[in-house]
Structure formats: C-alpha cells, structure tokens
N, C-alpha and C. Protein backbone atom coordinates (compact mmCIF):
# COMPACT_ATOMS: atom_id res chain seq x y z
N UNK A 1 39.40 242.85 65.68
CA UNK A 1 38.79 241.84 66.53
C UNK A 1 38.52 240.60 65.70
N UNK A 2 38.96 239.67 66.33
CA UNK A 2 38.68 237.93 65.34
C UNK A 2 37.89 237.19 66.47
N UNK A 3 36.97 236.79 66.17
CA UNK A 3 36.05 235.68 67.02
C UNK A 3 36.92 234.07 66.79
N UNK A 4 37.14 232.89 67.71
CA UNK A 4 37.79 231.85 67.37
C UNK A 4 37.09 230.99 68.33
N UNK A 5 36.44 230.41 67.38
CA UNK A 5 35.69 229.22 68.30
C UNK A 5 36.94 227.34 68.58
N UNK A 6 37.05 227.73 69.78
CA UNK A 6 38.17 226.36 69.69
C UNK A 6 37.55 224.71 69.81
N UNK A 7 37.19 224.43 69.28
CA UNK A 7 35.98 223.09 69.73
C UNK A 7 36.42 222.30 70.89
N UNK A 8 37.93 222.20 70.96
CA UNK A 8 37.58 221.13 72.09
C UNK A 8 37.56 221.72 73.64
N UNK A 9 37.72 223.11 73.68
CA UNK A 9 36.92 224.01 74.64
C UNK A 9 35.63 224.40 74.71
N UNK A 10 34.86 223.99 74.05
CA UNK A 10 33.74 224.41 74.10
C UNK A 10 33.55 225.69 74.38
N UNK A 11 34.05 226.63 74.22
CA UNK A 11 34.11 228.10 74.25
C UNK A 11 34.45 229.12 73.12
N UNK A 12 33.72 229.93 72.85
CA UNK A 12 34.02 230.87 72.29
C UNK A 12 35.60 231.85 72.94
N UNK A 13 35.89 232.29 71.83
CA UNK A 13 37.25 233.08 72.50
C UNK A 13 37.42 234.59 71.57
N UNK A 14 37.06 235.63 71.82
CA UNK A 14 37.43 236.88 71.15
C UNK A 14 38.77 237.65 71.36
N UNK A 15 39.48 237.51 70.02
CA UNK A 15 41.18 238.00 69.94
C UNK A 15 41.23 239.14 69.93
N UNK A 16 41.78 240.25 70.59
CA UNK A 16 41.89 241.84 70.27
C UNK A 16 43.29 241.74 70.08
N UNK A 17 43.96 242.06 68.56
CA UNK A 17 45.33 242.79 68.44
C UNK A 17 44.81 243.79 69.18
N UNK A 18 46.53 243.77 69.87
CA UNK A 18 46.62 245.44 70.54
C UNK A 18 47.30 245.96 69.60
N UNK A 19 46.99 246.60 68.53
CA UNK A 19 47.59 247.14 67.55
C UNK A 19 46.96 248.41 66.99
N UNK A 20 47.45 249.75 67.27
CA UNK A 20 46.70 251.11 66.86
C UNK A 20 46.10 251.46 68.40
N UNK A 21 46.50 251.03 69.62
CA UNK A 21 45.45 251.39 71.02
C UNK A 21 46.82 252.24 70.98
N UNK A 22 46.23 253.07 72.25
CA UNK A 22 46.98 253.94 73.04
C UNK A 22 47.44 253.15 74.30
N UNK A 23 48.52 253.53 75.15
CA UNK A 23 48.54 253.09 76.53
C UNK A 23 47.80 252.36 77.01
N UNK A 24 46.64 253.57 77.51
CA UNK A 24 45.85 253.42 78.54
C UNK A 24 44.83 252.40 77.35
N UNK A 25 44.57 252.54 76.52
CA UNK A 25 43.24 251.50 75.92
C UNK A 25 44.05 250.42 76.39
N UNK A 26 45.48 249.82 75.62
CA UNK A 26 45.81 248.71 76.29
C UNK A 26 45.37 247.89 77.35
N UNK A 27 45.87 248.96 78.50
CA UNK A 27 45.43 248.57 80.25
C UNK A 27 44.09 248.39 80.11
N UNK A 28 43.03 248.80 79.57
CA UNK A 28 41.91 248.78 79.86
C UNK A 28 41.23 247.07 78.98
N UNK A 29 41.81 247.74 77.71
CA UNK A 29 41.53 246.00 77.30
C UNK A 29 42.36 244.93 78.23
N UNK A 30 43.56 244.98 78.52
CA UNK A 30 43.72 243.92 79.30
C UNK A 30 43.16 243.25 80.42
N UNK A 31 42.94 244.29 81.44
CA UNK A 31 42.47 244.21 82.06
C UNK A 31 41.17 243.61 82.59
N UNK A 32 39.95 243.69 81.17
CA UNK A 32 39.37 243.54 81.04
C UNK A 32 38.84 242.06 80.16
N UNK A 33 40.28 241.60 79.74
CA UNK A 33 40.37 240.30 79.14
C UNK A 33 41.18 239.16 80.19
N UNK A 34 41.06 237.64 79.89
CA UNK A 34 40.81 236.71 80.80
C UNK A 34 42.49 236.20 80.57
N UNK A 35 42.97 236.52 79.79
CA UNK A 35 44.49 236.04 79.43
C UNK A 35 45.12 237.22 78.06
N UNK A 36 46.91 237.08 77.98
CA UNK A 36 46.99 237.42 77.10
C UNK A 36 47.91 236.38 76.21
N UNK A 37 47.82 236.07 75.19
CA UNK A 37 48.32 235.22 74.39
C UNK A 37 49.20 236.00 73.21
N UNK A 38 50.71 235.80 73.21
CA UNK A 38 51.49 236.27 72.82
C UNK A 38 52.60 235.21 71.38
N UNK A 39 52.52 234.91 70.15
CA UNK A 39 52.12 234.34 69.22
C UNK A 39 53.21 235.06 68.12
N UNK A 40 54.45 236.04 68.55
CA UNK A 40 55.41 236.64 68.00
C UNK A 40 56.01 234.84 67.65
N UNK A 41 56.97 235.50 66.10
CA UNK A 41 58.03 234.50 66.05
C UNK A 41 59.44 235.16 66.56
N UNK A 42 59.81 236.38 66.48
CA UNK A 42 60.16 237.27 66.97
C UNK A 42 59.73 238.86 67.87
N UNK A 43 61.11 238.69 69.33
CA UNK A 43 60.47 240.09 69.86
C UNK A 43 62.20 240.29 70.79
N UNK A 44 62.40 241.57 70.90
CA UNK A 44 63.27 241.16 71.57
C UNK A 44 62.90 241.20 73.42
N UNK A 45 61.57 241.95 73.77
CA UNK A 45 61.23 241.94 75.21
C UNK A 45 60.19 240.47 75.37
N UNK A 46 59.36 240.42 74.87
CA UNK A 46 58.25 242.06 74.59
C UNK A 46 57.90 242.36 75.67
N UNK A 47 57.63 243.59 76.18
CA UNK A 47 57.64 244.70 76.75
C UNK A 47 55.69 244.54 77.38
N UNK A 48 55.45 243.96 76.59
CA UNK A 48 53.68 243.34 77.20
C UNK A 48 53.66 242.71 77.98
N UNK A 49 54.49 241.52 77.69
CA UNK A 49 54.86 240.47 78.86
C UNK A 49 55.32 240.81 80.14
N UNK A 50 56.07 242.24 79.74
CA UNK A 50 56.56 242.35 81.20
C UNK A 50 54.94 243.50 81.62
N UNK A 51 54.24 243.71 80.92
CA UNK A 51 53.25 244.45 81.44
C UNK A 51 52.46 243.85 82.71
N UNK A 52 52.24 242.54 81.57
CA UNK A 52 51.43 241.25 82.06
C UNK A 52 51.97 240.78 83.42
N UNK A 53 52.85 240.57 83.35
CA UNK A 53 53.53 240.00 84.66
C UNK A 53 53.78 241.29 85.73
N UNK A 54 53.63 242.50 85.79
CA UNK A 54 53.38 243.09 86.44
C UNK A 54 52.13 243.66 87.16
N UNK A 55 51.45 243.03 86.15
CA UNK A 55 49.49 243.58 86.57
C UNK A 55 49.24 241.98 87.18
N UNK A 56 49.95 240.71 87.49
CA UNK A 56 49.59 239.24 87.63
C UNK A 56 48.62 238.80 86.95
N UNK A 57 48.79 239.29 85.20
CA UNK A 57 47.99 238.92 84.47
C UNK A 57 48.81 236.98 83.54
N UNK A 58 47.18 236.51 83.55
CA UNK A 58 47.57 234.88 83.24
C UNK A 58 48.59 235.53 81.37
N UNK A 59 49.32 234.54 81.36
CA UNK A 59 50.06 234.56 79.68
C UNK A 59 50.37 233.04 79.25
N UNK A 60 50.09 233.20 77.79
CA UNK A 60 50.99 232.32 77.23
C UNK A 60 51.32 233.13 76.31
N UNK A 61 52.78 232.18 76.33
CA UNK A 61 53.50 232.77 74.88
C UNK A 61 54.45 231.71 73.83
N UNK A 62 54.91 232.30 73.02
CA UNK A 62 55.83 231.31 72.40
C UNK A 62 57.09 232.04 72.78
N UNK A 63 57.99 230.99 72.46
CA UNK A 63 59.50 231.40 73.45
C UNK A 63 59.96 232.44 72.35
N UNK A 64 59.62 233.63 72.94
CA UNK A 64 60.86 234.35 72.17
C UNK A 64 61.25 235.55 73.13
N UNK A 65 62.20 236.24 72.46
CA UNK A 65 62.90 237.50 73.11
C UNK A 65 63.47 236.38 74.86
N UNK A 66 63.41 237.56 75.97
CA UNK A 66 63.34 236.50 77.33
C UNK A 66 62.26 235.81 78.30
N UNK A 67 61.28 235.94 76.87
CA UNK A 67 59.74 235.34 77.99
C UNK A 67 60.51 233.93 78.84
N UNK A 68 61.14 233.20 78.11
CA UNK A 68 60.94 231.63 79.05
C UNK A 68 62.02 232.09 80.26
N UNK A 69 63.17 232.95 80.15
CA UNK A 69 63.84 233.31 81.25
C UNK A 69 62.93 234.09 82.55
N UNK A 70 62.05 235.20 82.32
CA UNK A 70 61.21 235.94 82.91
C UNK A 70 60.28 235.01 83.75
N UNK A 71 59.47 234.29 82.77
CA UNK A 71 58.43 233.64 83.23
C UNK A 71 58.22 232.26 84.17
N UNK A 72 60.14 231.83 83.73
CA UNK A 72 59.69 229.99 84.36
C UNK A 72 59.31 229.73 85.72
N UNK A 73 59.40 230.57 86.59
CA UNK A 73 58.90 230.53 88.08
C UNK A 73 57.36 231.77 88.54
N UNK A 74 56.51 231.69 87.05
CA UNK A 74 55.55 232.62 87.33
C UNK A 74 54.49 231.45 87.43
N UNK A 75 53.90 231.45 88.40
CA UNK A 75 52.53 230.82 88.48
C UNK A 75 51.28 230.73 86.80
N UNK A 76 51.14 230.25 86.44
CA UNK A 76 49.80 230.24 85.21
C UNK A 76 50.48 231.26 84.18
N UNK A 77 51.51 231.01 83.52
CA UNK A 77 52.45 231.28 82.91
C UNK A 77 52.76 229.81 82.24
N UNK A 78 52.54 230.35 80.73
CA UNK A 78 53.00 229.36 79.99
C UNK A 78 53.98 229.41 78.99
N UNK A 79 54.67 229.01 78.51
CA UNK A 79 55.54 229.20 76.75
C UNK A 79 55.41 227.66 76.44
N UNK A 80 54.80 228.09 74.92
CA UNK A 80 54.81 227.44 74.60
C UNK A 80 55.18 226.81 73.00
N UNK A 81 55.09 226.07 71.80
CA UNK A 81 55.54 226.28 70.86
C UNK A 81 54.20 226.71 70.17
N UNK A 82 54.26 226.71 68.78
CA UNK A 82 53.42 227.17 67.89
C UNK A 82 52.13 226.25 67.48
N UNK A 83 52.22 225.38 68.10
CA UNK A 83 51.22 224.03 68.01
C UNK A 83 49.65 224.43 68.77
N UNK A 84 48.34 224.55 67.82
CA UNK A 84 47.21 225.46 67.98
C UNK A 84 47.11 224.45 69.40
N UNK A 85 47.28 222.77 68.88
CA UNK A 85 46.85 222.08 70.45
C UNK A 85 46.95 222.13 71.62
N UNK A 86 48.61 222.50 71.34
CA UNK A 86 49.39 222.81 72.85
C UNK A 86 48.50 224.14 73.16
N UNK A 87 48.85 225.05 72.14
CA UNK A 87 48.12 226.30 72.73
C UNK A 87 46.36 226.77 73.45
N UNK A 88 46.08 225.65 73.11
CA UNK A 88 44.47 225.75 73.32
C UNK A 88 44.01 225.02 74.55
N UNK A 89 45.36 224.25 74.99
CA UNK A 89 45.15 223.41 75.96
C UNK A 89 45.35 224.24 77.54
N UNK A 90 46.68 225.19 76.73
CA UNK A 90 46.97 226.26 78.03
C UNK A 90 45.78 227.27 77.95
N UNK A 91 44.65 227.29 77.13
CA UNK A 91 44.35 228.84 76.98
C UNK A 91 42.95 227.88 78.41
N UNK A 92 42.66 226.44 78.29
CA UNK A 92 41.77 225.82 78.85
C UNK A 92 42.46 225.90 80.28
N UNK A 93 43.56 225.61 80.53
CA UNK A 93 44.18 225.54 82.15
C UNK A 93 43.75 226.67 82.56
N UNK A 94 44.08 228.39 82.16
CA UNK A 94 44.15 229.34 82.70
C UNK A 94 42.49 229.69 82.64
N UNK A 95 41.66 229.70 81.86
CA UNK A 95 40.19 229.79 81.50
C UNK A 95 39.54 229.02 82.99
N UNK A 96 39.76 227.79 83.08
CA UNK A 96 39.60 226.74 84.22
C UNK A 96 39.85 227.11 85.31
N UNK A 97 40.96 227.89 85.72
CA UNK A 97 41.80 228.11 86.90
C UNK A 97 41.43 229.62 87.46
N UNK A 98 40.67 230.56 86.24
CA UNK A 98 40.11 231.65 86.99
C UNK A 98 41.27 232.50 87.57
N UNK A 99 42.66 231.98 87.83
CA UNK A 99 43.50 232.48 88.64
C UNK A 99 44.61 233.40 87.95
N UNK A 100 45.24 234.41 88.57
CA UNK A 100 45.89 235.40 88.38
C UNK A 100 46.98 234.51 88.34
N UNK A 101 48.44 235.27 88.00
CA UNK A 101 49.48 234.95 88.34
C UNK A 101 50.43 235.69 89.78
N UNK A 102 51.41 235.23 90.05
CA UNK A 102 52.38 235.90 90.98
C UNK A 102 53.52 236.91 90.33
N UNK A 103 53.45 236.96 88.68
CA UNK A 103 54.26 237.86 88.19
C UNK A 103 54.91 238.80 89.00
N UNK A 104 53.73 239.65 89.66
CA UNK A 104 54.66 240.70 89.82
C UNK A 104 55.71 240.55 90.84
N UNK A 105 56.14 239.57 92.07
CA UNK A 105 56.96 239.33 92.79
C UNK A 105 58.58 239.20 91.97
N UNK A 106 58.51 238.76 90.45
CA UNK A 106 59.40 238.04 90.13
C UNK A 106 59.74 239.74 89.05
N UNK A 107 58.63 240.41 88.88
CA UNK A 107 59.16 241.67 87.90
C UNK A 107 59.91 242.59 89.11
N UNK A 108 59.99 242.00 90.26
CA UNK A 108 61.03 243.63 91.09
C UNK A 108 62.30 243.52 90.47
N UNK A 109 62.69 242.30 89.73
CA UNK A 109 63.99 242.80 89.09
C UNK A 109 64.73 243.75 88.30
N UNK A 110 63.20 243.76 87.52
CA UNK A 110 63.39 244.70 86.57
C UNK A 110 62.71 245.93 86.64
N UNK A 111 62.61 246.30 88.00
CA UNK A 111 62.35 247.93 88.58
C UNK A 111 62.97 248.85 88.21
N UNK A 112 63.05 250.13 87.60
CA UNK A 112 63.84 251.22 87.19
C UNK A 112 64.27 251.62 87.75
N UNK A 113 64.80 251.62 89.35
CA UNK A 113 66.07 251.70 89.67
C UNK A 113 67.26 250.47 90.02
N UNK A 114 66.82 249.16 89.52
CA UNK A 114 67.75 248.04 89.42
C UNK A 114 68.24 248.15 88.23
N UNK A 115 67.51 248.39 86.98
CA UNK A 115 68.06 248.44 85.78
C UNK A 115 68.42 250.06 85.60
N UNK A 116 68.65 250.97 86.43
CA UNK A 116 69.83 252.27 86.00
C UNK A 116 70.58 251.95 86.83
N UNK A 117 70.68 250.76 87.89
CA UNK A 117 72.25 250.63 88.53
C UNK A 117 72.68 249.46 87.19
N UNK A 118 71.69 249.19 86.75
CA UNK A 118 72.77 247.55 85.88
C UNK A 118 73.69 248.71 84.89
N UNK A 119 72.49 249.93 84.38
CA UNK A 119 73.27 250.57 83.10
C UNK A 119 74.14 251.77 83.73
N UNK A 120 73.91 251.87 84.94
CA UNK A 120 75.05 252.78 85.69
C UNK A 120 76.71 251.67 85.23
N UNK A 121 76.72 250.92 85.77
CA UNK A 121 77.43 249.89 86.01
C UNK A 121 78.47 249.34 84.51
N UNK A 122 77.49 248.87 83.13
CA UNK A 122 78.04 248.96 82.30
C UNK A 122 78.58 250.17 81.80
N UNK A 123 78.13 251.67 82.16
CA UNK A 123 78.90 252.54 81.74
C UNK A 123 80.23 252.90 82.21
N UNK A 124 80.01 252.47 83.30
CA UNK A 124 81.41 252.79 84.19
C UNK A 124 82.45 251.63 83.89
N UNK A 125 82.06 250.28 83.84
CA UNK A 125 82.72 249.40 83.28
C UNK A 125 83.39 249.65 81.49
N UNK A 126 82.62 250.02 81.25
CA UNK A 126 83.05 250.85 79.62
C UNK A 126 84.22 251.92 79.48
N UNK A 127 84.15 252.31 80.54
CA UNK A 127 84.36 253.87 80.47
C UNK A 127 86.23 253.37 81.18
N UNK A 128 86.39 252.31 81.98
CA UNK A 128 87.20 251.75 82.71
C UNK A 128 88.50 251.34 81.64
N UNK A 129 87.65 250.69 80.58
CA UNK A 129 88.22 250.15 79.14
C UNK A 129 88.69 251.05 78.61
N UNK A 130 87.82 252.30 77.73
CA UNK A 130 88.68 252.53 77.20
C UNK A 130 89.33 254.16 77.83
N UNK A 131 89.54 253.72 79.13
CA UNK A 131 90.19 254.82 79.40
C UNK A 131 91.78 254.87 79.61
C-alpha cells in the first residue's frame, strides 16, 4: 500500500498493487476502490482491464497490450501516456464524475463462446493448410 497525495487534487489517493491477492481479494479490493489505474510499460492483455471493463469499473491506463483498441468507445475510460499531469488530471475527471463505465456492453466480444468460435475457426483454417 503507497499513500500519494496529488496537490492539485486536493485529495489524498491510496495505491493497492494487486500483487500476492488471490482472485477473489482482487474483486473485493476493486470493487471497493474508486478507479483502477494501470501504469504497465508492457502487457500483452492485461487481463484486469478486461476485468474492469466487465464489472463497469472507471480505468486509466497507458497504451499497452489492446487497452486503446478495447477501451476507445468505453465511457470514463482513459489511456493515457506516462505524464503524472495527464494522469492526475484523468484520476480528477473520474473522482468528479462518481460514474461507472459502460464497459461491459463493449466486453460481449470477448465472451467465451465468441472467442472458442474465433479459436475453433483458426484451427480449422490451420488444419485446411497443412492438410
């Protein structure tokens, strides 16, 4: 846990790595927190984001893996670069705005039975090759 006082928010802000939780602690800290702020230079999902956007939890992130593809039509959804200003400015929009996102409308894509027809699909396409 890191305490980060941002001054020109006038707010205190407490960081929890999710790092060493189980599952369910995850969900429960998230849940229980006002945004999640995602700060990889590399990822190839991440796999949080799509958590996030399935619970219509607020995010920012920096562009990596397919957050800016996933996210650009999510309501209080941000990417952004590595700049503390930019970042502190979104952490003030979503803080301000109180408001959820629409994530999860935009995660039915990636429902587990759309993605075992995508990998149905490349196998059979594979299988077409080298047969």
């Amino acid at each position: 846990l890191a305490k980060l006082v941002l001054k020109n928010l006038d707010v205190e802000i407490e960081l929890i790595e999710l790092k060493g939780y189980t599952k369910h602690e995850v969900r429960i800290l998230m849940n229980a927190a006002d945004l999640l702020l995602v700060t990889s230079f590399s990822e190839t999902g991440p796999i949080v984001v799509k958590k996030a956007l399935a619970w219509n939890y607020p995010l920012i992130s920096t562009n990596v893996g397919n957050v800016k593809s996933i996210t650009e039509k999510v309501d209080n959804c941000f990417v952004t670069s590595y700049d503390p200003i930019e970042i502190g400015e979104k952490i003030r929009i979503i803080l301000s705005s109180g408001l959820r996102t629409n994530g999860r409308i935009f995660m039915k894509s990636y429902g587990l039975d759309k993605i075992a027809k995508k990998v149905k699909i490349a196998y059979e396409t594979t299988l077409k090759i080298w047969a």
